[in-house]
Protein backbone atom coordinates (compact mmCIF):
# COMPACT_ATOMS: atom_id res chain seq x y z
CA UNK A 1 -27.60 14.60 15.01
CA UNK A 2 -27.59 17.06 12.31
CA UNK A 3 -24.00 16.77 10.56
CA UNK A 4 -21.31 20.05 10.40
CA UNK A 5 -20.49 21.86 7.31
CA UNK A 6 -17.15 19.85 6.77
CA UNK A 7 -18.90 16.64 7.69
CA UNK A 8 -21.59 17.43 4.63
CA UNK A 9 -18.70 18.44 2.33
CA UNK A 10 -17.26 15.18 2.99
CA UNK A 11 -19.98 13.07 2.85
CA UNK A 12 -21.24 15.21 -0.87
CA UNK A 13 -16.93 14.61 -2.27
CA UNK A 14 -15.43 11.26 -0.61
CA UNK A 15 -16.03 7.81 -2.66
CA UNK A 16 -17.20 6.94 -6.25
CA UNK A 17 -20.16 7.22 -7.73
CA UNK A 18 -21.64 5.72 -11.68
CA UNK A 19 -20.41 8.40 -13.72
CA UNK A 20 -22.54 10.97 -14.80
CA UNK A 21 -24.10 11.57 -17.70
CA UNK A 22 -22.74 14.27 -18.93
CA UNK A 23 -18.93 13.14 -18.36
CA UNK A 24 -19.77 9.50 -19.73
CA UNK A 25 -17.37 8.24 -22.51
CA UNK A 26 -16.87 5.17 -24.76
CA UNK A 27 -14.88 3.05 -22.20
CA UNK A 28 -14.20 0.44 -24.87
CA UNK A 29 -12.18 3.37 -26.66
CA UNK A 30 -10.41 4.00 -23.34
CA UNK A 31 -9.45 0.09 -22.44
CA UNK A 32 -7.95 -0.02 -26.03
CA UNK A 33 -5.88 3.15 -24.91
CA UNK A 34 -4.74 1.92 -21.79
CA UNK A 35 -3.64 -1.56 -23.61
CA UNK A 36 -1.27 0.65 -25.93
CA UNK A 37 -0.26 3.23 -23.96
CA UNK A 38 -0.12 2.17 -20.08
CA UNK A 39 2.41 0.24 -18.89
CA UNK A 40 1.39 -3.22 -17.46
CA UNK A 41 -2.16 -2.93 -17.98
CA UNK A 42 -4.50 -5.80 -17.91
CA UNK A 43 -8.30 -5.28 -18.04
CA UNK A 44 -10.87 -6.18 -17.85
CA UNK A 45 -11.72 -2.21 -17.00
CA UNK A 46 -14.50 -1.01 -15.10
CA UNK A 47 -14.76 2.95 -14.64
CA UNK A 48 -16.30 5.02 -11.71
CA UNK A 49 -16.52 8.67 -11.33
CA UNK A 50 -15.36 10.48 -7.80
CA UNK A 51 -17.59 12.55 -6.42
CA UNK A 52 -15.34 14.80 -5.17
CA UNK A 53 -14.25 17.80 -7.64
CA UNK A 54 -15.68 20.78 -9.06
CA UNK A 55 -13.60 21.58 -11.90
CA UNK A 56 -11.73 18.51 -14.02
CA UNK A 57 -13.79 15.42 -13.76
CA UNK A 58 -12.11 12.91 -11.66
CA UNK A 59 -12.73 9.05 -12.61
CA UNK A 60 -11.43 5.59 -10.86
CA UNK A 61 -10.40 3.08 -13.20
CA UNK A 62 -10.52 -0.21 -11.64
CA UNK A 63 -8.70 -3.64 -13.44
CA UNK A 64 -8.21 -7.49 -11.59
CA UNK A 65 -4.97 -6.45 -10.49
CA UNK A 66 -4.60 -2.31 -9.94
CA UNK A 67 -6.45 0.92 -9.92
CA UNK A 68 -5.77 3.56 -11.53
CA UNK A 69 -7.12 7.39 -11.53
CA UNK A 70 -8.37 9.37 -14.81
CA UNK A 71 -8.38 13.00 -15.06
CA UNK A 72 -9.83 14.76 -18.31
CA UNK A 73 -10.57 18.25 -19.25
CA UNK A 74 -14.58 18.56 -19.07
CA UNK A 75 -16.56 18.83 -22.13
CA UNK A 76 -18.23 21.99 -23.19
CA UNK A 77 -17.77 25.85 -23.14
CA UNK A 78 -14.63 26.61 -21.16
CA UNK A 79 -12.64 29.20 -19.94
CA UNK A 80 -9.09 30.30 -21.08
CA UNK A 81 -6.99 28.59 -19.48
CA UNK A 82 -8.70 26.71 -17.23
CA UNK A 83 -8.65 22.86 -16.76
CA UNK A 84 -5.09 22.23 -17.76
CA UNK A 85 -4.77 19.04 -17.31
CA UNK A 86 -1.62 18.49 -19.53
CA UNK A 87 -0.02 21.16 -17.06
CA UNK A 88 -1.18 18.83 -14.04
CA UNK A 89 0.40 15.62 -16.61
CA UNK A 90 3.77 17.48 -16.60
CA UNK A 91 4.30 19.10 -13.00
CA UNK A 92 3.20 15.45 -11.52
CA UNK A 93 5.69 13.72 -14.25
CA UNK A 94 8.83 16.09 -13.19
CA UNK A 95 8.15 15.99 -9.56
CA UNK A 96 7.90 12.13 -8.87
CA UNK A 97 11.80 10.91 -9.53
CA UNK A 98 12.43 13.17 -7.23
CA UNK A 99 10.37 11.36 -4.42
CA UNK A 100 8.38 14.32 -3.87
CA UNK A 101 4.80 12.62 -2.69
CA UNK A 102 2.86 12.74 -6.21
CA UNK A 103 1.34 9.53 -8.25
CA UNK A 104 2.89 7.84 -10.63
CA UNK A 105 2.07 9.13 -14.05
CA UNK A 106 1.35 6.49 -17.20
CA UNK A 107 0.50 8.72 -20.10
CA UNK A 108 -1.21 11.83 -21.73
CA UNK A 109 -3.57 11.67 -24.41
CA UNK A 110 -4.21 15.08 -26.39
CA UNK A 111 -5.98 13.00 -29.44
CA UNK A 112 -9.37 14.45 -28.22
CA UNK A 113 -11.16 11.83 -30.54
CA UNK A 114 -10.26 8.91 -27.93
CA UNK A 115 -12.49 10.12 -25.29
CA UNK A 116 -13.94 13.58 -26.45
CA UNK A 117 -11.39 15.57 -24.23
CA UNK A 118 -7.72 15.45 -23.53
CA UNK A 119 -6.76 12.88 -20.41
CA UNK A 120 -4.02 11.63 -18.54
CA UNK A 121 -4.08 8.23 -16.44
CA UNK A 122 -1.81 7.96 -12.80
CA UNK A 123 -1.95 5.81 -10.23
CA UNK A 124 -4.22 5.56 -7.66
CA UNK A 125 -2.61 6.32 -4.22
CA UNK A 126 -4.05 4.54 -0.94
CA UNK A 127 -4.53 6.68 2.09
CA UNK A 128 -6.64 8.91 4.05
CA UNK A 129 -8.01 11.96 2.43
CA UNK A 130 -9.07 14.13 5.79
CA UNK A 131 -11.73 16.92 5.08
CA UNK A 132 -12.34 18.61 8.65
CA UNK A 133 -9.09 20.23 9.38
CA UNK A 134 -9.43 20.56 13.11
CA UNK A 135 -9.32 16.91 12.56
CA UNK A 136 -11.80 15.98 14.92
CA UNK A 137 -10.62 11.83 14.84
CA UNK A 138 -7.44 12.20 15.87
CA UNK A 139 -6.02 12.93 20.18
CA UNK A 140 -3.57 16.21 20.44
CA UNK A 141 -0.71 14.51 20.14
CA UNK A 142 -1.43 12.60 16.67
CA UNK A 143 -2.56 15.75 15.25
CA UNK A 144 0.18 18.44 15.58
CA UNK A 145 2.54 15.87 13.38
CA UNK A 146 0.07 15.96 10.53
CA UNK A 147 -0.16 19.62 10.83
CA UNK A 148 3.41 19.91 10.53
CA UNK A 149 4.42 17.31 7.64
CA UNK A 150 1.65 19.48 5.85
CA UNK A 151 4.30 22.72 6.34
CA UNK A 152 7.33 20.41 5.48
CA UNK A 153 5.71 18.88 2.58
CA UNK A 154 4.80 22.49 0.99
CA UNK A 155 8.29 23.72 2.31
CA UNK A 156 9.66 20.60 0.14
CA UNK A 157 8.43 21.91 -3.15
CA UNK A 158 9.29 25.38 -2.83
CA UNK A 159 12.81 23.81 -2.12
CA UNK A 160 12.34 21.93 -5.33
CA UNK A 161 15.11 22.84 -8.49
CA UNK A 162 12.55 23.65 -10.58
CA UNK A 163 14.97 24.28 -13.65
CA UNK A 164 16.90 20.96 -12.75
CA UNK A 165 13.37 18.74 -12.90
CA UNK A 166 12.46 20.27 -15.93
CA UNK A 167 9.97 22.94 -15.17
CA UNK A 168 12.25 26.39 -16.49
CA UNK A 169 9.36 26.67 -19.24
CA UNK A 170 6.51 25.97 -16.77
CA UNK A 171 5.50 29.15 -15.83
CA UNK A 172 6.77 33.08 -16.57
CA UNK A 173 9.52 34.16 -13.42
CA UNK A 174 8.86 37.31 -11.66
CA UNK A 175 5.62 39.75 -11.55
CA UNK A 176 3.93 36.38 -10.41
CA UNK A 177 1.51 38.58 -8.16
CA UNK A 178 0.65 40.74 -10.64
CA UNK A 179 0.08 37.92 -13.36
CA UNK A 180 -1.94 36.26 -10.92
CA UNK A 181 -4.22 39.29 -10.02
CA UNK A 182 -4.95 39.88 -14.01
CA UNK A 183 -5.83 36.30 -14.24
CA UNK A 184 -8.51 36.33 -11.89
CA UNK A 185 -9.88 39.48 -12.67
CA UNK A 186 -10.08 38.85 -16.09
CA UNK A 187 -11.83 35.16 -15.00
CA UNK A 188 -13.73 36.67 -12.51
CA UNK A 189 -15.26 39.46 -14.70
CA UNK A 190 -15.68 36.40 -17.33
CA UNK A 191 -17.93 34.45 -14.74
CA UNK A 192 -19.60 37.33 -12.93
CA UNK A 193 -22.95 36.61 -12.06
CA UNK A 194 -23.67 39.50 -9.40
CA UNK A 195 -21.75 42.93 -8.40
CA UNK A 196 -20.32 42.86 -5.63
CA UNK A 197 -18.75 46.50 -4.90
CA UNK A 198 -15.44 45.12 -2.61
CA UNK A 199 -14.34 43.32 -5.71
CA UNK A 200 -13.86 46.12 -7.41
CA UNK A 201 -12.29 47.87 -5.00
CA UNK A 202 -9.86 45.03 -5.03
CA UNK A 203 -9.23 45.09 -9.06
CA UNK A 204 -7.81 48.49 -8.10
CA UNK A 205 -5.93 48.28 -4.84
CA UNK A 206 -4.40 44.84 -5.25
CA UNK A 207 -2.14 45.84 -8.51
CA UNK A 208 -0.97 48.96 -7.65
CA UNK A 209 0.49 47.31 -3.71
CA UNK A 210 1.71 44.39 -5.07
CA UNK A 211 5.24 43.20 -2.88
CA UNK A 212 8.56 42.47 -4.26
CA UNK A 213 8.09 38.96 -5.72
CA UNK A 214 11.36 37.61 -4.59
CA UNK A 215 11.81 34.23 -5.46
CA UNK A 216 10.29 31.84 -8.15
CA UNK A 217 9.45 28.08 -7.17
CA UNK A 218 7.00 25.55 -8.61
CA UNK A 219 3.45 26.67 -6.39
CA UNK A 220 0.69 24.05 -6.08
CA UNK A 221 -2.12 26.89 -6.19
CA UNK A 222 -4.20 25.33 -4.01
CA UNK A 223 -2.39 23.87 -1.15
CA UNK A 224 -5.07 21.90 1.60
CA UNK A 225 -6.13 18.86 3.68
CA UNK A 226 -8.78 17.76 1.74
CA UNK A 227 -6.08 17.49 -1.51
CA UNK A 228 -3.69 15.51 -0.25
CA UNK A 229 -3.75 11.46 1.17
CA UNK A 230 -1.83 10.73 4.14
CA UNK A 231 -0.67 7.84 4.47
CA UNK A 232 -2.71 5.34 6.07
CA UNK A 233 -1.26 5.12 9.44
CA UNK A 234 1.76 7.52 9.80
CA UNK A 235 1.82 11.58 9.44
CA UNK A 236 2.86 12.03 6.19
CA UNK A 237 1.84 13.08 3.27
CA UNK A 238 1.74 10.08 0.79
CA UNK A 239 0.61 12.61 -2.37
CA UNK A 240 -0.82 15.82 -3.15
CA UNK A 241 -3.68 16.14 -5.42
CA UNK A 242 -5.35 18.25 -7.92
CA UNK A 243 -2.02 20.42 -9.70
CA UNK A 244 -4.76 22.28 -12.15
CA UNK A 245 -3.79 25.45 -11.13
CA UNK A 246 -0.02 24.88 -10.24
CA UNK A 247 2.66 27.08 -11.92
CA UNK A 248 5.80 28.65 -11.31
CA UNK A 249 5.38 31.94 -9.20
CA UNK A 250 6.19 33.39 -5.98
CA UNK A 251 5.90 30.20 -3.08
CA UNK A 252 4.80 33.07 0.01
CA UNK A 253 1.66 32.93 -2.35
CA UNK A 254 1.11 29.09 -1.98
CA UNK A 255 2.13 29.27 1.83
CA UNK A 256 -0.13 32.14 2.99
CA UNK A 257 -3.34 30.16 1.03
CA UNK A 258 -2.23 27.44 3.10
CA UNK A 259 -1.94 29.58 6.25
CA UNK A 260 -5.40 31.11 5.76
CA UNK A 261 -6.72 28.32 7.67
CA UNK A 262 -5.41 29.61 10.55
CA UNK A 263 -5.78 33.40 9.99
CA UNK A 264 -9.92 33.40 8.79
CA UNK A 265 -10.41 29.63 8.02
CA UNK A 266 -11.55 26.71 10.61
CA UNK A 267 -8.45 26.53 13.10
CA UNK A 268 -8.84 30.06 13.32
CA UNK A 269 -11.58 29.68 16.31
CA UNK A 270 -9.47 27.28 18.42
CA UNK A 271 -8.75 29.35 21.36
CA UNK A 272 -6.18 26.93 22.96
CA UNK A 273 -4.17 25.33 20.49
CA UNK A 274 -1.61 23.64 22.49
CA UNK A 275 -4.27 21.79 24.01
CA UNK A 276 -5.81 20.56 20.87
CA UNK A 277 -2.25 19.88 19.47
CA UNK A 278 -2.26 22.58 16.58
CA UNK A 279 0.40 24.98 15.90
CA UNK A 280 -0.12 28.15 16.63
CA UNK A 281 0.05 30.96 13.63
CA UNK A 282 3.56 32.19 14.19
CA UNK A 283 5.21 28.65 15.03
CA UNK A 284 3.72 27.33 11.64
CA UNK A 285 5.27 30.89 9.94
CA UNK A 286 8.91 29.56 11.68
CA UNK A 287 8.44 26.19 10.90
CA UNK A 288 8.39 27.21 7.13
CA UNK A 289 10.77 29.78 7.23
CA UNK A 290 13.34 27.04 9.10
CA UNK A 291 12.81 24.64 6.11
CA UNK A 292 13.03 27.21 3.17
CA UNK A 293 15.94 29.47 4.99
CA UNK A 294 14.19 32.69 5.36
CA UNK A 295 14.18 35.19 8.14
CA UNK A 296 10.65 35.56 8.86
CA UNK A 297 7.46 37.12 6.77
CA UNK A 298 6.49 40.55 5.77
CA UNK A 299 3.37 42.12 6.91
CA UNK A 300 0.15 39.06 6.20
CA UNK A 301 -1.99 41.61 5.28
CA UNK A 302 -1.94 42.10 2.28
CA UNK A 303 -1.44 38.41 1.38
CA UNK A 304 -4.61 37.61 3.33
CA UNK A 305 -6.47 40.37 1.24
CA UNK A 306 -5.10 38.72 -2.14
CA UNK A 307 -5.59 34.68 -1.19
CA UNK A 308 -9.22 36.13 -0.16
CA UNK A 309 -9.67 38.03 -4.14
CA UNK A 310 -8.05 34.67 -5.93
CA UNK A 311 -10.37 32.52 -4.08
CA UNK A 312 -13.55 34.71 -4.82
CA UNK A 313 -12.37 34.53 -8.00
CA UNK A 314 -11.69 30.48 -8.05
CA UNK A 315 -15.60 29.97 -6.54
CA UNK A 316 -17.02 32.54 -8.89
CA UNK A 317 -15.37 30.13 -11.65
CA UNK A 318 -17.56 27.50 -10.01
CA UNK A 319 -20.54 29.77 -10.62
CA UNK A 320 -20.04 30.60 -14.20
CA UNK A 321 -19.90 27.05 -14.92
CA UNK A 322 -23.21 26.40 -13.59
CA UNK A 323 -24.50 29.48 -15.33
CA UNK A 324 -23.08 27.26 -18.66
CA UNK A 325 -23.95 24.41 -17.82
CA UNK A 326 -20.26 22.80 -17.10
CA UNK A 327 -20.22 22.43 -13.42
CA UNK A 328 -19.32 18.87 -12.33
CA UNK A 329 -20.61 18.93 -8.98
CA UNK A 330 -24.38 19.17 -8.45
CA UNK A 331 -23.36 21.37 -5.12
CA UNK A 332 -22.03 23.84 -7.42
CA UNK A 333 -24.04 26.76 -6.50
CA UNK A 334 -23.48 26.92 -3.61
CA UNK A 335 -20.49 28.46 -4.32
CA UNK A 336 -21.99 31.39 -4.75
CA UNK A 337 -22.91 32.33 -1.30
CA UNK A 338 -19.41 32.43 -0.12
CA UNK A 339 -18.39 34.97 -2.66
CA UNK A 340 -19.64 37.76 -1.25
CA UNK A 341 -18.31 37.01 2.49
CA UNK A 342 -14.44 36.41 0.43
CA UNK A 343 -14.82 39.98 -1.15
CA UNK A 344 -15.51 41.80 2.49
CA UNK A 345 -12.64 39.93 4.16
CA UNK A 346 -10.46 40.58 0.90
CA UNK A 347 -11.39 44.50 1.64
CA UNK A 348 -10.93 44.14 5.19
CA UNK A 349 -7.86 42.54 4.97
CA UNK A 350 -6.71 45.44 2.34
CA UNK A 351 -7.76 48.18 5.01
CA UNK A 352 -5.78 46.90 7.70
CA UNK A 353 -2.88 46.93 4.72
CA UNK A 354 -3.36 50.60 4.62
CA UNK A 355 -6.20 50.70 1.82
CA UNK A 356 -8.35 53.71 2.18
């Protein structure tokens, strides 16, 4: 039986794999880190890469007694600002007193001569990482509670005191739409590979109808299933993953990514929802809005039409890096076919927002 698209994406990203060549280091060097710096270590160490990842390569440290998880930046020609992984240190640092579901940080090393790139080390948190999210496993009635701890656990950070965790400085407030839009037009344009006509339709439109940003929170940037564990046998979410591109900016931004899956993404073709135990659209929209005390959402438009741009943006990224040679995953390129189909929903989207 041939398998589905999410069933080959998980199957190419779940488990560990010998690391590759190209993101090999002296483990010696890193054991005699670890020993100084983590606390409670005890090797001996043995290393594994994850297969999963595109961007920052991803490694499992194993030791007699605990694993741990690497991230380091990836070796190479880079972008500006890309693979921050001392932003991911921080935001995962501030946010875990709190008991907001992150790991456990242990330390961040910026001496680049240890293992050729800066790294931090965190724990390694047991659970289920769940790639298909019509969640295909699961009966109706175990699915709509992971759906919905997904809302409350998003709903949680935006509710986060960002100032009081120590993350005022972790981001610019205000204009975060705007900030955004330059970003990935300038990465975009930095990565471009092919011309596609809708995106620069969109590098017009989108600035000039940007919406009142009118609140600043911590955002994730890209808020999913497949980067999160659950825990491994009730419906919550035990930690999110992968802060690269978290931030402080305007949280409808990180909630309509997340709704996308609903609006063009795969629970978008489930015609009877209550029967398969998903939320509809507007009941996840008031389940937010309950938990972060708003009244309801402005038009989706034009938020659809901007998540689409960002994430054409994001998977051109992805192209540019196999173009020079940095990509981590060997699936890379593929990337590129699903640019094209994000610029013509981004422009659709902006139509129905009133773009002519």
């Amino acid at each position: 039986m041939a398998l589905t698209a999410e069933q080959e994406r998980e199957q190419q990203n779940s488990g560990v794999k010998d690391v590759a060549e190209a993101h090999r280091f002296d483990e010696a060097r890193l054991a005699a880190w670890m020993e100084a710096n983590v606390e409670g270590y005890a090797g001996p160490l043995e290393v594994r890469q994850f297969k999963g990842g595109q961007s920052n390569p991803t490694y499992q440290l194993v030791t007699p007694g605990k694993k741990y998880v690497l991230r380091r930046k990836p070796p190479g020609i880079l972008l500006p600002s890309a693979h921050a992984v001392d932003r991911e240190y921080k935001v995962l640092s501030a946010l875990y007193p709190t008991g907001f579901p992150v790991a456990r940080t242990y330390g961040l090393c910026e001496d680049e001569s240890v293992l050729g790139t800066i790294f931090y080390v965190m724990d390694m948190v047991e659970g289920r990482i769940l790639w298909d999210q019509t969640l295909p496993a699961y009966s109706p009635a175990e699915r709509r509670p992971i759906y919905m701890a997904q809302v409350k656990t998003l709903a949680d950070l935006h509710n986060t005191d960002h100032v009081a965790i120590g993350l005022g400085d972790f981001g610019k407030p205000g204009n975060y739409f705007a900030r955004q839009i330059n970003r990935w037009t300038k990465q975009y344009k930095a990565s471009e590979t092919e011309v596609h006509p809708e995106i620069d339709r969109l590098i017009e439109w989108l600035p000039a109808t940007v919406p009142d940003d009118d609140l600043t929170t911590v955002v994730h940037g890209d808020y999913r299933l497949d980067n999160m564990i659950l825990h491994a046998t009730e419906p919550r979410v035990a930690a999110v993953l992968d802060w690269e591109l978290s931030t402080l900016g305007n949280p409808l931004a990180d909630f309509t990514y997340f709704l996308m899956n609903w609006i063009n993404g795969p629970l978008a073709g489930i015609a009877d929802k209550a029967a398969h135990g998903c939320p509809t659209t507007d009941e996840v929209v008031a389940y937010y809005c309950e938990l972060t005390g708003r009244s309801g959402l402005p038009d989706l438009n034009w938020y659809c039409s901007y998540n689409s741009f960002r994430l054409a943006g994001i998977l051109q990224g992805i192209v540019g890096r196999v173009r020079d040679g940095t990509a981590n995953s060997p699936h890379a390129l593929a990337q590129a076919d699903r640019v094209p189909i994000l610029a013509r929903a981004a422009w659709d989207f902006a139509v129905k927002a009133g773009a002519k």
